[in-house]
N, C-alpha and C. Protein backbone atom coordinates (compact mmCIF):
# COMPACT_ATOMS: atom_id res chain seq x y z
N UNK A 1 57.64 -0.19 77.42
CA UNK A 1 56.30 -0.01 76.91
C UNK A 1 55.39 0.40 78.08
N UNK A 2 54.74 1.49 78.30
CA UNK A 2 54.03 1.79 79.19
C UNK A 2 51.90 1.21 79.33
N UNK A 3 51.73 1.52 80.45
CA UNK A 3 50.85 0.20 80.19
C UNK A 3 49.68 0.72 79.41
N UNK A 4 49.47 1.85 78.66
CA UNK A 4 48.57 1.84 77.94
C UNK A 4 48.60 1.50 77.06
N UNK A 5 49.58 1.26 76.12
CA UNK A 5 50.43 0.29 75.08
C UNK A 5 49.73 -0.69 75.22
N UNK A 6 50.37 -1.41 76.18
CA UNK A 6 50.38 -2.90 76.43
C UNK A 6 49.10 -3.01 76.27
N UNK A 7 47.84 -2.76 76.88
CA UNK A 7 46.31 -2.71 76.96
C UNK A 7 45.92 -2.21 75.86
N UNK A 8 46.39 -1.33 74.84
CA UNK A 8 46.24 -1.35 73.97
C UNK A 8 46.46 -2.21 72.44
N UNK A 9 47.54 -2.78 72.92
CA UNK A 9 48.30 -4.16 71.91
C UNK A 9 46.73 -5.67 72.72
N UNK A 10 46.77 -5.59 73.71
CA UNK A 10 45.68 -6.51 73.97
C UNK A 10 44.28 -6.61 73.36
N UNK A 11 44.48 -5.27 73.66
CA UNK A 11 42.75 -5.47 73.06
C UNK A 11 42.49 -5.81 71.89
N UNK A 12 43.56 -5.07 70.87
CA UNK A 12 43.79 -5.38 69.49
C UNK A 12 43.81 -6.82 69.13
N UNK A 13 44.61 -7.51 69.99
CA UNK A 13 44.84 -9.11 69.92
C UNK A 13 43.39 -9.78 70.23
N UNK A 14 42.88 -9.20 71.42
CA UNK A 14 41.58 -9.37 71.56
C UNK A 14 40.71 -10.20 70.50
N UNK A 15 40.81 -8.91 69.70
CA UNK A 15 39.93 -8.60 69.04
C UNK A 15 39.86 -9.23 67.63
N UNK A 16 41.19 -9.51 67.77
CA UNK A 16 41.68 -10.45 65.96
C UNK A 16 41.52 -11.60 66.33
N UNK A 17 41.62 -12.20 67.91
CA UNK A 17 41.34 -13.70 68.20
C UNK A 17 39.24 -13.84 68.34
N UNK A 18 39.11 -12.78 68.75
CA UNK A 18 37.63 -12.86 68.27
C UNK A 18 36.91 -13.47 67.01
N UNK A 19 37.52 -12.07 66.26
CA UNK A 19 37.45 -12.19 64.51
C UNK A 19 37.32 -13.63 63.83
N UNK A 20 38.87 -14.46 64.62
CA UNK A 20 39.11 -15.83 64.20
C UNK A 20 38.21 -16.94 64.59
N UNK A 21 37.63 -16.77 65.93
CA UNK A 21 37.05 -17.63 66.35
C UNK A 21 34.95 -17.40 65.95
N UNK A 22 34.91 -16.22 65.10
CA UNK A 22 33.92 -15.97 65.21
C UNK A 22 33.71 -16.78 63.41
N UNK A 23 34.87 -16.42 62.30
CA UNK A 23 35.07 -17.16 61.41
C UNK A 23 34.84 -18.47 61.32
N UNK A 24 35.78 -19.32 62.30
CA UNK A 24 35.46 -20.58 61.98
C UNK A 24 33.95 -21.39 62.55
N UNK A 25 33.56 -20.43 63.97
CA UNK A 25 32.50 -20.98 64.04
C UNK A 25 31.36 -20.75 62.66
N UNK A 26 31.49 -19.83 61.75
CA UNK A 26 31.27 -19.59 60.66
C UNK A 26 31.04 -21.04 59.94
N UNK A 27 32.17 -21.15 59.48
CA UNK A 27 32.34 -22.65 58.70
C UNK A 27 32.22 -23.55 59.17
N UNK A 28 32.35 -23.93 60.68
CA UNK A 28 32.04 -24.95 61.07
C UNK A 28 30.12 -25.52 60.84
N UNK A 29 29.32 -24.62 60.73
CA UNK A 29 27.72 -24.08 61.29
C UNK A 29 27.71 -24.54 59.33
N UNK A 30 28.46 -23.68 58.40
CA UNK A 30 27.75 -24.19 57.64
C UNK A 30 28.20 -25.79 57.11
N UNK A 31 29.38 -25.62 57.23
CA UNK A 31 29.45 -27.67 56.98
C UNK A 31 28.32 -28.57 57.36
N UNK A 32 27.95 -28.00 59.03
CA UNK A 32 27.10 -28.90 59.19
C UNK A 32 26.13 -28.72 59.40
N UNK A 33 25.40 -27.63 58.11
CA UNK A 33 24.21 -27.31 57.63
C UNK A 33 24.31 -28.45 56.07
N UNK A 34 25.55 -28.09 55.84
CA UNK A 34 25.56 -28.51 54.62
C UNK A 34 25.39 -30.44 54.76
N UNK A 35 26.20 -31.04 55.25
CA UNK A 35 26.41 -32.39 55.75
C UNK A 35 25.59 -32.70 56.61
N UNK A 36 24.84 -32.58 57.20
CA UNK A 36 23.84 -32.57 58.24
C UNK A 36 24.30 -33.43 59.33
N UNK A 37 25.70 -33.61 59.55
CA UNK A 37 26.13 -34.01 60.76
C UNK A 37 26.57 -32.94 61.59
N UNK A 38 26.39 -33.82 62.69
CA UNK A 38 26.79 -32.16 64.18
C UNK A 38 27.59 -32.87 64.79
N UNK A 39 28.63 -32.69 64.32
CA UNK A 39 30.21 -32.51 64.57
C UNK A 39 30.61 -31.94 65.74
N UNK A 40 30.25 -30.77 66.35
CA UNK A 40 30.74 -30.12 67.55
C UNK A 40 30.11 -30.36 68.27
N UNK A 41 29.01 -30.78 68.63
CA UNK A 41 28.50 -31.72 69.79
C UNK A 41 29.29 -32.51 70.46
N UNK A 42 30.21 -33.04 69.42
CA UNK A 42 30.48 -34.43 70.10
C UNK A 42 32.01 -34.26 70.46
N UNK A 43 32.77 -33.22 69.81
CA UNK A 43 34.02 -32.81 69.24
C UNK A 43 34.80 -31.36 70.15
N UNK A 44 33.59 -30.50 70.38
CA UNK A 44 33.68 -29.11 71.11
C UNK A 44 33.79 -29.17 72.27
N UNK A 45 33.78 -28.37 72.88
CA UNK A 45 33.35 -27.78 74.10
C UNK A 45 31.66 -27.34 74.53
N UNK A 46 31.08 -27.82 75.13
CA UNK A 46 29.39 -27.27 75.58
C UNK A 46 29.40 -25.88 75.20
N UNK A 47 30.43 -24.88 75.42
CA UNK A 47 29.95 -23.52 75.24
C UNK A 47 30.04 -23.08 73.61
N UNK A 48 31.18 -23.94 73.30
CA UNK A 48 31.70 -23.64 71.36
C UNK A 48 30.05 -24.23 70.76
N UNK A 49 29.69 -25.54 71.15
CA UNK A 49 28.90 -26.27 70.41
C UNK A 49 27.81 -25.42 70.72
N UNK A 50 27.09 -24.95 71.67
CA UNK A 50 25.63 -23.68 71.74
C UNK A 50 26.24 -22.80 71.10
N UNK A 51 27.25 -22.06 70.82
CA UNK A 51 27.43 -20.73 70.04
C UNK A 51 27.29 -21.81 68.82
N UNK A 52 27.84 -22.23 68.30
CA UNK A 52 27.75 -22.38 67.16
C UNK A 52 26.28 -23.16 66.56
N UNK A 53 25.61 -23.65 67.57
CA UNK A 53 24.04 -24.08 67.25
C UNK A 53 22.90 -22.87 67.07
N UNK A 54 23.50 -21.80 67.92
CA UNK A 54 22.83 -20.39 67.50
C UNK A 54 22.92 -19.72 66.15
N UNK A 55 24.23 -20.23 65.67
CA UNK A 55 24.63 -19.39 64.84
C UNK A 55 23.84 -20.43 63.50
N UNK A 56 24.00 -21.53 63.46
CA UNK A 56 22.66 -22.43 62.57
C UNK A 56 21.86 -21.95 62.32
N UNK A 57 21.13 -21.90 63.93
CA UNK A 57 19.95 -21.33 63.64
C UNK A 57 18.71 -20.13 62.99
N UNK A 58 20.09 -19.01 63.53
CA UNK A 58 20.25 -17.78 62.58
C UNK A 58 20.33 -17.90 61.24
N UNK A 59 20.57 -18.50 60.60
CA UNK A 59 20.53 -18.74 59.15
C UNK A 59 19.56 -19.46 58.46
């Protein structure tokens, strides 16, 4: 496989692990819009729990 392939199979992967992680912060934001507990505060990572407090907020 020559390496533009390879960088090309990456980015793709990239980009679907993006997708995924951009999803659940999705559902996670509205659960706990919906439940009004904040779950990833306590549960996440500092950087997961601000993306996903932005993404609250946006809505």
């Amino acid at each position: 496989m020559s390496k533009n392939d390879e960088i090309k199979k990456l980015r793709e992967r990239f980009e679907e692990l993006e997708f995924v992680k951009d999803f659940q912060q999705d559902i996670i934001a509205d659960m706990e819009l919906i439940t009004g507990v904040d779950m990833s505060k306590n549960s996440l990572p500092k950087s997961l729990a601000k993306e996903i407090e932005l993404k609250k907020k946006n809505r």
